[in-house]
N, C-alpha and C. Protein backbone atom coordinates (compact mmCIF):
# COMPACT_ATOMS: atom_id res chain seq x y z
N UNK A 1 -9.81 8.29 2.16
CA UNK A 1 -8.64 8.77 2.83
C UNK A 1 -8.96 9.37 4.19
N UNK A 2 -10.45 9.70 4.41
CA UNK A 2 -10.22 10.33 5.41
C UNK A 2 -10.36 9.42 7.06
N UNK A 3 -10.47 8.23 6.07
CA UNK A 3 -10.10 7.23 7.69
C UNK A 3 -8.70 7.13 7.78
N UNK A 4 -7.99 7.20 6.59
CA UNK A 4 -6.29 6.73 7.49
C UNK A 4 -5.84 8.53 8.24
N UNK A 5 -6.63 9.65 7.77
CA UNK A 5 -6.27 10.55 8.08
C UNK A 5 -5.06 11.22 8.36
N UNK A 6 -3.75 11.32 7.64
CA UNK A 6 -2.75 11.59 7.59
C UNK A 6 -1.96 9.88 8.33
N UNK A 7 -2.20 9.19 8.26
CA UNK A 7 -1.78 7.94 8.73
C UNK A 7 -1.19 7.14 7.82
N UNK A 8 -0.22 6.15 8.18
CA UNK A 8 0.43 5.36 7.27
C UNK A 8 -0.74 4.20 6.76
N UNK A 9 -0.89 3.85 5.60
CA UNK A 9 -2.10 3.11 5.16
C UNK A 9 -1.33 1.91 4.31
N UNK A 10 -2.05 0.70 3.92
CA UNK A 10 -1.05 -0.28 2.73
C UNK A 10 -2.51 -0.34 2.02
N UNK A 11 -2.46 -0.16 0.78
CA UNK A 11 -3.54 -0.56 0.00
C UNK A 11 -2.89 -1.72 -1.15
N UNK A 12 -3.81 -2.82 -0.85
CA UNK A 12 -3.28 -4.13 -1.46
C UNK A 12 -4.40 -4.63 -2.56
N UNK A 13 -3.66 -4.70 -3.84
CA UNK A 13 -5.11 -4.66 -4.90
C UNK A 13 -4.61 -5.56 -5.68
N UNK A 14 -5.33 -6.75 -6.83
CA UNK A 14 -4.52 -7.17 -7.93
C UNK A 14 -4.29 -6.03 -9.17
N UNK A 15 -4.97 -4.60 -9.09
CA UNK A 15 -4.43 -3.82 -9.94
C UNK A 15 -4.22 -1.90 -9.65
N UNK A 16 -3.71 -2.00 -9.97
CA UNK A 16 -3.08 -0.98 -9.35
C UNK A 16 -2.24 0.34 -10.56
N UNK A 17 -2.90 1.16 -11.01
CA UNK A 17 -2.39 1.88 -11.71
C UNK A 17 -1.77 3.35 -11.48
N UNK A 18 -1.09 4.56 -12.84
CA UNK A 18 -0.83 5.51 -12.15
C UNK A 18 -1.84 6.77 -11.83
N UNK A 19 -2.74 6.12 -11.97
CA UNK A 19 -4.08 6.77 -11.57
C UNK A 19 -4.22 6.66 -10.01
N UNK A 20 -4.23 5.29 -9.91
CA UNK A 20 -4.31 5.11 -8.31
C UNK A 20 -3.38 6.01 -7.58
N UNK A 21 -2.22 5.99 -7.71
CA UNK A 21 -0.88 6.57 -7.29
C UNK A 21 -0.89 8.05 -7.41
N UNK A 22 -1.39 8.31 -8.07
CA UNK A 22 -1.41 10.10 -8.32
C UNK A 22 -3.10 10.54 -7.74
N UNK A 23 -3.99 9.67 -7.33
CA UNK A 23 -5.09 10.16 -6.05
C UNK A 23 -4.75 9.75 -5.26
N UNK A 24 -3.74 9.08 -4.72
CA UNK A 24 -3.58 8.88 -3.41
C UNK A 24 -2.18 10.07 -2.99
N UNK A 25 -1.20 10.76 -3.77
CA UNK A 25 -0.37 11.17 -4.03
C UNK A 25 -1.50 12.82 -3.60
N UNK A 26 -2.32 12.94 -4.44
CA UNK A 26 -3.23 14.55 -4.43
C UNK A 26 -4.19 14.09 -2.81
N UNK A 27 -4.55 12.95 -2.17
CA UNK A 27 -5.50 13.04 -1.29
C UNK A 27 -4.75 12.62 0.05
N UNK A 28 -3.69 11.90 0.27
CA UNK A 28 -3.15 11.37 1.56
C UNK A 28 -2.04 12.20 1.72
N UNK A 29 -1.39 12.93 3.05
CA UNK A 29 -0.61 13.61 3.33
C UNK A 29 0.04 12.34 4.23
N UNK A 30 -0.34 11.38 4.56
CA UNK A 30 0.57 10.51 5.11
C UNK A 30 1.42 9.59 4.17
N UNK A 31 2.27 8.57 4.93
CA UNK A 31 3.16 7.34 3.61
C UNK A 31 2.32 6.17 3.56
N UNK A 32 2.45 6.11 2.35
CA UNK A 32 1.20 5.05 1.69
C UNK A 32 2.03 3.75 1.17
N UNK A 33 2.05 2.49 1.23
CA UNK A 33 2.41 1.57 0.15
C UNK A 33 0.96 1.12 -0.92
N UNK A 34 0.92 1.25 -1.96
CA UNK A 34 0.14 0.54 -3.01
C UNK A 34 1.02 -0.53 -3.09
N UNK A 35 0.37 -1.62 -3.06
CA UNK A 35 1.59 -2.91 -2.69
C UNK A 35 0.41 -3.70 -4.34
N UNK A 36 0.95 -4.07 -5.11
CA UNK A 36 0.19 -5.27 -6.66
C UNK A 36 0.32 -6.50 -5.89
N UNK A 37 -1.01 -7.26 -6.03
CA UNK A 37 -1.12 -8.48 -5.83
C UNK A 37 -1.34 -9.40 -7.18
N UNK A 38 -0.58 -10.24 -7.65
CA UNK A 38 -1.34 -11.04 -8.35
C UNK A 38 -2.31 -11.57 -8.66
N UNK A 39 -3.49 -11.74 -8.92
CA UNK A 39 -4.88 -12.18 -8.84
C UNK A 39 -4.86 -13.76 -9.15
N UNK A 40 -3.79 -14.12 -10.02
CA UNK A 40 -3.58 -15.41 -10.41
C UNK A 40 -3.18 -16.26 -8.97
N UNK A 41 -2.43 -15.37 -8.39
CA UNK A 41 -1.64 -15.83 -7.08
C UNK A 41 -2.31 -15.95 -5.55
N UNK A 42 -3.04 -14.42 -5.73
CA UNK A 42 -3.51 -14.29 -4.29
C UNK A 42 -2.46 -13.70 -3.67
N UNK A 43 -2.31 -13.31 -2.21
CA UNK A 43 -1.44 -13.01 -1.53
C UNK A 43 -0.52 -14.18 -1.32
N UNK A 44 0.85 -13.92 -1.24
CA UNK A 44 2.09 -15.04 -1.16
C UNK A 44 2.64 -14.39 0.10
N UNK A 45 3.34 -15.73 0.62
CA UNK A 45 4.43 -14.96 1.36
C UNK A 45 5.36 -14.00 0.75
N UNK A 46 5.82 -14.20 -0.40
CA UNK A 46 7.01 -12.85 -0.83
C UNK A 46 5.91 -11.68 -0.51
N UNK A 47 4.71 -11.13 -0.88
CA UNK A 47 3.84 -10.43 -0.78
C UNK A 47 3.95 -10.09 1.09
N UNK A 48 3.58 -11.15 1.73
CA UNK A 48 3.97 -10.78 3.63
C UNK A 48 4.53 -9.99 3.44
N UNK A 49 5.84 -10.53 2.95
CA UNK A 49 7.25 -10.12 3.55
C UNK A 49 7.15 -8.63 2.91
N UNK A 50 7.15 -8.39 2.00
CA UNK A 50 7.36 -7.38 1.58
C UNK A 50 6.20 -5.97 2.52
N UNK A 51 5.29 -6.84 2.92
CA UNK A 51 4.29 -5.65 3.06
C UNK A 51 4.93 -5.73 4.87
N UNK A 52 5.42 -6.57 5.52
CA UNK A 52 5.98 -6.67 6.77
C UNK A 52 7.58 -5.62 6.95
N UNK A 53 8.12 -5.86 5.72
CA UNK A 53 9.44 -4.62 5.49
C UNK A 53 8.95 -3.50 5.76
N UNK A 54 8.02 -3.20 4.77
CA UNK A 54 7.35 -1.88 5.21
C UNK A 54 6.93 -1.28 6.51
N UNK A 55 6.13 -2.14 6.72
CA UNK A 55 5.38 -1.99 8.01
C UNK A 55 6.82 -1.54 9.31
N UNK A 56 7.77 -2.52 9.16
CA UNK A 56 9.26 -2.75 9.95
C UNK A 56 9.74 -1.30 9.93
N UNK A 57 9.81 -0.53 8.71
CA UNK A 57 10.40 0.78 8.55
C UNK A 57 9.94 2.08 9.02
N UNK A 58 8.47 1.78 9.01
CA UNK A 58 7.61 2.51 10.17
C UNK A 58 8.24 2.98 11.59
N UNK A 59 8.58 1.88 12.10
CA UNK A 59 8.93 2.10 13.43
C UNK A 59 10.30 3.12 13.49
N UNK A 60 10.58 3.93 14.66
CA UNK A 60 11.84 4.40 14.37
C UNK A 60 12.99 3.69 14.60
């Protein structure tokens, strides 16, 4: 965490639990997406898009 340093970060994993979510919740003071990737899949476009919404909402 201490490279995104209060910074907006996307962490993109095929797994992703509420473990992950509750250390990133106790260690990042910035907005985080944990975005699930399928492993079967790989990254998809619905996956882009979704991580590009995000990114979109960032801006003011």
């Amino acid at each position: 965490m201490a490279r995104a340093a209060g910074r907006p970060f996307v962490w993109v994993d095929d797994e992703i639990t509420g473990a992950d979510r509750a250390w990133v919740a106790a260690h990042h003071s910035g907005r985080a997406l944990l975005h699930r990737v399928d492993p079967r899949d790989g990254l998809t476009d619905t996956d882009f898009e979704a991580l590009a919404e995000w990114l979109d909402g960032l801006v003011p």
